[in-house]
Protein backbone atom coordinates (compact mmCIF):
# COMPACT_ATOMS: atom_id res chain seq x y z
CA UNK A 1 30.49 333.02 124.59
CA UNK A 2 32.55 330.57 126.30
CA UNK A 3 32.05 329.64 129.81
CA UNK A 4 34.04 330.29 132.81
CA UNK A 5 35.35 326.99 133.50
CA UNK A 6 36.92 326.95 130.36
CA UNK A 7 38.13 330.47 130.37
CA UNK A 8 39.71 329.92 133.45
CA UNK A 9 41.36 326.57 132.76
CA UNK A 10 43.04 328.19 129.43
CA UNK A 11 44.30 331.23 131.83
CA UNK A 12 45.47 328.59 133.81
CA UNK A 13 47.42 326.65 130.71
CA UNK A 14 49.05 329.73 129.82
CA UNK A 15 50.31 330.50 133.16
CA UNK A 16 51.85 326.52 132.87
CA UNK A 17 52.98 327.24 130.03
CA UNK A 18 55.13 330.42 129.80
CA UNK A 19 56.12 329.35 133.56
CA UNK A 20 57.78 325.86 131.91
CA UNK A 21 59.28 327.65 128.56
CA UNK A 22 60.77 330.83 130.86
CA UNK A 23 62.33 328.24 133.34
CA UNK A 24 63.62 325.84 130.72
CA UNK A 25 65.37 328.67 128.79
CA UNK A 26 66.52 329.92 131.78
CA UNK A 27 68.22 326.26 132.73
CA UNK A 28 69.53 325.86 129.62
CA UNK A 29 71.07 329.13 129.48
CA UNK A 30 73.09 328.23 132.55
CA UNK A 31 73.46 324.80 132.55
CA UNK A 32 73.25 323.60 129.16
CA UNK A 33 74.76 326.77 127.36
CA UNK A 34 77.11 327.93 130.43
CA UNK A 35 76.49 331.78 129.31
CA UNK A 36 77.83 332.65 132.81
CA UNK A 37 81.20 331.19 131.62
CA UNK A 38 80.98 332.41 128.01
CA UNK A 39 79.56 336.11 129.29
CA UNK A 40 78.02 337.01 125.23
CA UNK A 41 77.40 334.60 122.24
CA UNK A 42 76.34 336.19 118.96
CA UNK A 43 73.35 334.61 117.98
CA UNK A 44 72.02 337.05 115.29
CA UNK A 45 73.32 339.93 113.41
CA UNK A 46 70.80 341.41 115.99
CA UNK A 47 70.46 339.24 118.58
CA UNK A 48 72.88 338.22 121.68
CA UNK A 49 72.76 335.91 124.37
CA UNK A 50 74.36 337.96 127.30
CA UNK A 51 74.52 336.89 130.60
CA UNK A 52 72.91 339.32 133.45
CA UNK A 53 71.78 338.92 137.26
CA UNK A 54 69.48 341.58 137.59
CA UNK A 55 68.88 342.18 141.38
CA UNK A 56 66.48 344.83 140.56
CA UNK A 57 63.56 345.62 138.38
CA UNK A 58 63.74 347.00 134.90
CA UNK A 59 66.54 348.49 134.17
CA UNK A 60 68.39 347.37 137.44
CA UNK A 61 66.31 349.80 139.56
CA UNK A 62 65.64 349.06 143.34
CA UNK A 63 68.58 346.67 143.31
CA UNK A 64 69.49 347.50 146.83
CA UNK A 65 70.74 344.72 149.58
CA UNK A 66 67.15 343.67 150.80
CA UNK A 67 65.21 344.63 147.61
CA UNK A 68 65.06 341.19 146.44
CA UNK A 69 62.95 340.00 149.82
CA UNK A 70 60.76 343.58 148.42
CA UNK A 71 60.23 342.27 145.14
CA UNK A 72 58.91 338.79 145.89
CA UNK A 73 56.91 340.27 148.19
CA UNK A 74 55.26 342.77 145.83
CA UNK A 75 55.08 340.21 142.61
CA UNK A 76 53.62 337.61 144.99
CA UNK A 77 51.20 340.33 146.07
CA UNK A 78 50.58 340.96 142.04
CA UNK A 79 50.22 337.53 141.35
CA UNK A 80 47.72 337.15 143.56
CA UNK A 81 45.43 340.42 142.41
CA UNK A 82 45.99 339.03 138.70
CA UNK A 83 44.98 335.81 139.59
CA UNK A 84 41.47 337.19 141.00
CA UNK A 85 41.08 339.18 137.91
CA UNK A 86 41.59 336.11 135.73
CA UNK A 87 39.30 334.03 138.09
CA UNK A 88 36.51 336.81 137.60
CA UNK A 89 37.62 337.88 133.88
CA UNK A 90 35.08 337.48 131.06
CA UNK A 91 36.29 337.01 127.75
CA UNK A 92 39.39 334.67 126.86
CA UNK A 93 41.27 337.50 125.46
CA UNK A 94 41.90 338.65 128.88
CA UNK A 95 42.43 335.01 130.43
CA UNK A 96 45.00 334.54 128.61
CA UNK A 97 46.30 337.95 128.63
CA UNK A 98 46.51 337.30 132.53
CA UNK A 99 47.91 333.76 132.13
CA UNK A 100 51.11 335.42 130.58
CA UNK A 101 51.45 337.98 133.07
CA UNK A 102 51.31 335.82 136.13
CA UNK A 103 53.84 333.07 134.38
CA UNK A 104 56.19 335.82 133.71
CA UNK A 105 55.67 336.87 137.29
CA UNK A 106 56.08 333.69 138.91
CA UNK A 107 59.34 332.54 136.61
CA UNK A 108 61.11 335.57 137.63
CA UNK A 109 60.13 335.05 141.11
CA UNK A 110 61.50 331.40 140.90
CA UNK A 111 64.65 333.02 139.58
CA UNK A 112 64.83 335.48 142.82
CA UNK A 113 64.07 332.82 145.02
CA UNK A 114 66.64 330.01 143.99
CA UNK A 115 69.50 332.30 141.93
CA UNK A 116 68.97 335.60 143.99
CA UNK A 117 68.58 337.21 140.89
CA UNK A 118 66.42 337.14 137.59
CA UNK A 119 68.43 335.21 134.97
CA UNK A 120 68.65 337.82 131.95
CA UNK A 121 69.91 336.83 128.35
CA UNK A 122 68.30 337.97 125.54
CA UNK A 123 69.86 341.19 124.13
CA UNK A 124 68.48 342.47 120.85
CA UNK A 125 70.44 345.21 119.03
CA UNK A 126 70.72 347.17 116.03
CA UNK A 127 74.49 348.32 115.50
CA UNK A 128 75.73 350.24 118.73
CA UNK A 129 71.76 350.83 119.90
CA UNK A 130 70.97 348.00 122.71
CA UNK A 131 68.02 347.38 124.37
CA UNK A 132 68.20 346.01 127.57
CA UNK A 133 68.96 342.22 128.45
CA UNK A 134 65.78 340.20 129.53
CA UNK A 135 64.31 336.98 129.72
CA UNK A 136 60.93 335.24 128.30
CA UNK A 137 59.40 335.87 131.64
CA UNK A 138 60.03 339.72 130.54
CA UNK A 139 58.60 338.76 127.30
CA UNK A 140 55.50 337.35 128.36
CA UNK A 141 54.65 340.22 131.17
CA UNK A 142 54.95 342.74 128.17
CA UNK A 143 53.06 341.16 125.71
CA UNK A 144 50.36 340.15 127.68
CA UNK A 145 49.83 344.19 129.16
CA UNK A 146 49.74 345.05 126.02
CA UNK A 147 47.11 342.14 125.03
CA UNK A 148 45.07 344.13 128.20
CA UNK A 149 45.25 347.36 126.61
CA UNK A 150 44.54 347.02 123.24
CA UNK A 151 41.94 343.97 123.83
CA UNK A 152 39.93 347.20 126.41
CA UNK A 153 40.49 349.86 123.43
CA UNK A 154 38.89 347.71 121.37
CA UNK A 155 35.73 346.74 123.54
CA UNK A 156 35.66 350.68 124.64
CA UNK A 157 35.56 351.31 120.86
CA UNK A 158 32.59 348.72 120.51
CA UNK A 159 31.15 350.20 123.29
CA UNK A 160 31.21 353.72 121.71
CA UNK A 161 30.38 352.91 118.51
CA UNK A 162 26.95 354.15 117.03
């Protein structure tokens, strides 16, 4: 088993690094790209880069006049709780799992903080079916709850197992 130190350091090093890929694409979407002026470039015969300011959450919900002060309050608030559980966690599965949560967390809440709004630009889509615009911040929080889930179902199946 490996020990805490370098558990947590690796958590750590993910949180760096999904924190410096989520900003960078976000920077180069505006700046180097300038999808705000260009609105949608086809990338893919699936994939778009279309420009969105989400002021909400998911979907655009809670995107209200003083929900953005809300947010970074709450995600700061989660940040912190997942940063306890990564300090405390056990296995590197679930370091790292964290690490990607709390960089998606944090890059978003850069975004809120300086643009007032989470950057969006990735839209995947298969003929007139769209899912919704994110980001790699969105990415990373998704993937790494998932890591969570199925990295417990499988130690609760070890667990159970004769």
């Amino acid at each position: 088993m490996m020990g805490a130190t370098k558990r947590r350091a690796l958590g750590l090093l993910m949180v760096l690094l999904v924190l410096a890929v989520d900003q960078a694409s976000k920077y180069w979407i505006l700046y180097g790209l300038n999808l705000p002026a260009k609105q949608v470039i086809k990338i893919l015969p699936i994939l778009n880069f279309a420009m969105v300011w989400n002021h909400g959450v998911t979907f655009g919900l809670l995107s209200g006049a003083n929900a953005s002060t809300l947010l970074v309050l709450v995600a700061v608030g989660a940040v912190i709780f997942l940063a306890v559980w990564l300090w405390r966690a056990p296995y590197l599965s679930t370091s790292l799992a964290l690490g990607a949560i709390i960089g998606g967390a944090l890059g978003n809440v850069i975004s809120r903080l300086y643009y007032g709004a989470v950057v969006d630009f990735l839209e995947f889509h298969l003929g007139r079916y769209e899912w919704y615009v994110f980001n790699i911040a969105d990415a990373c929080i998704v993937c790494g709850v998932f890591a969570l889930i199925l990295d417990n179902l499988r130690r609760n199946d070890a667990k159970s197992a004769p």
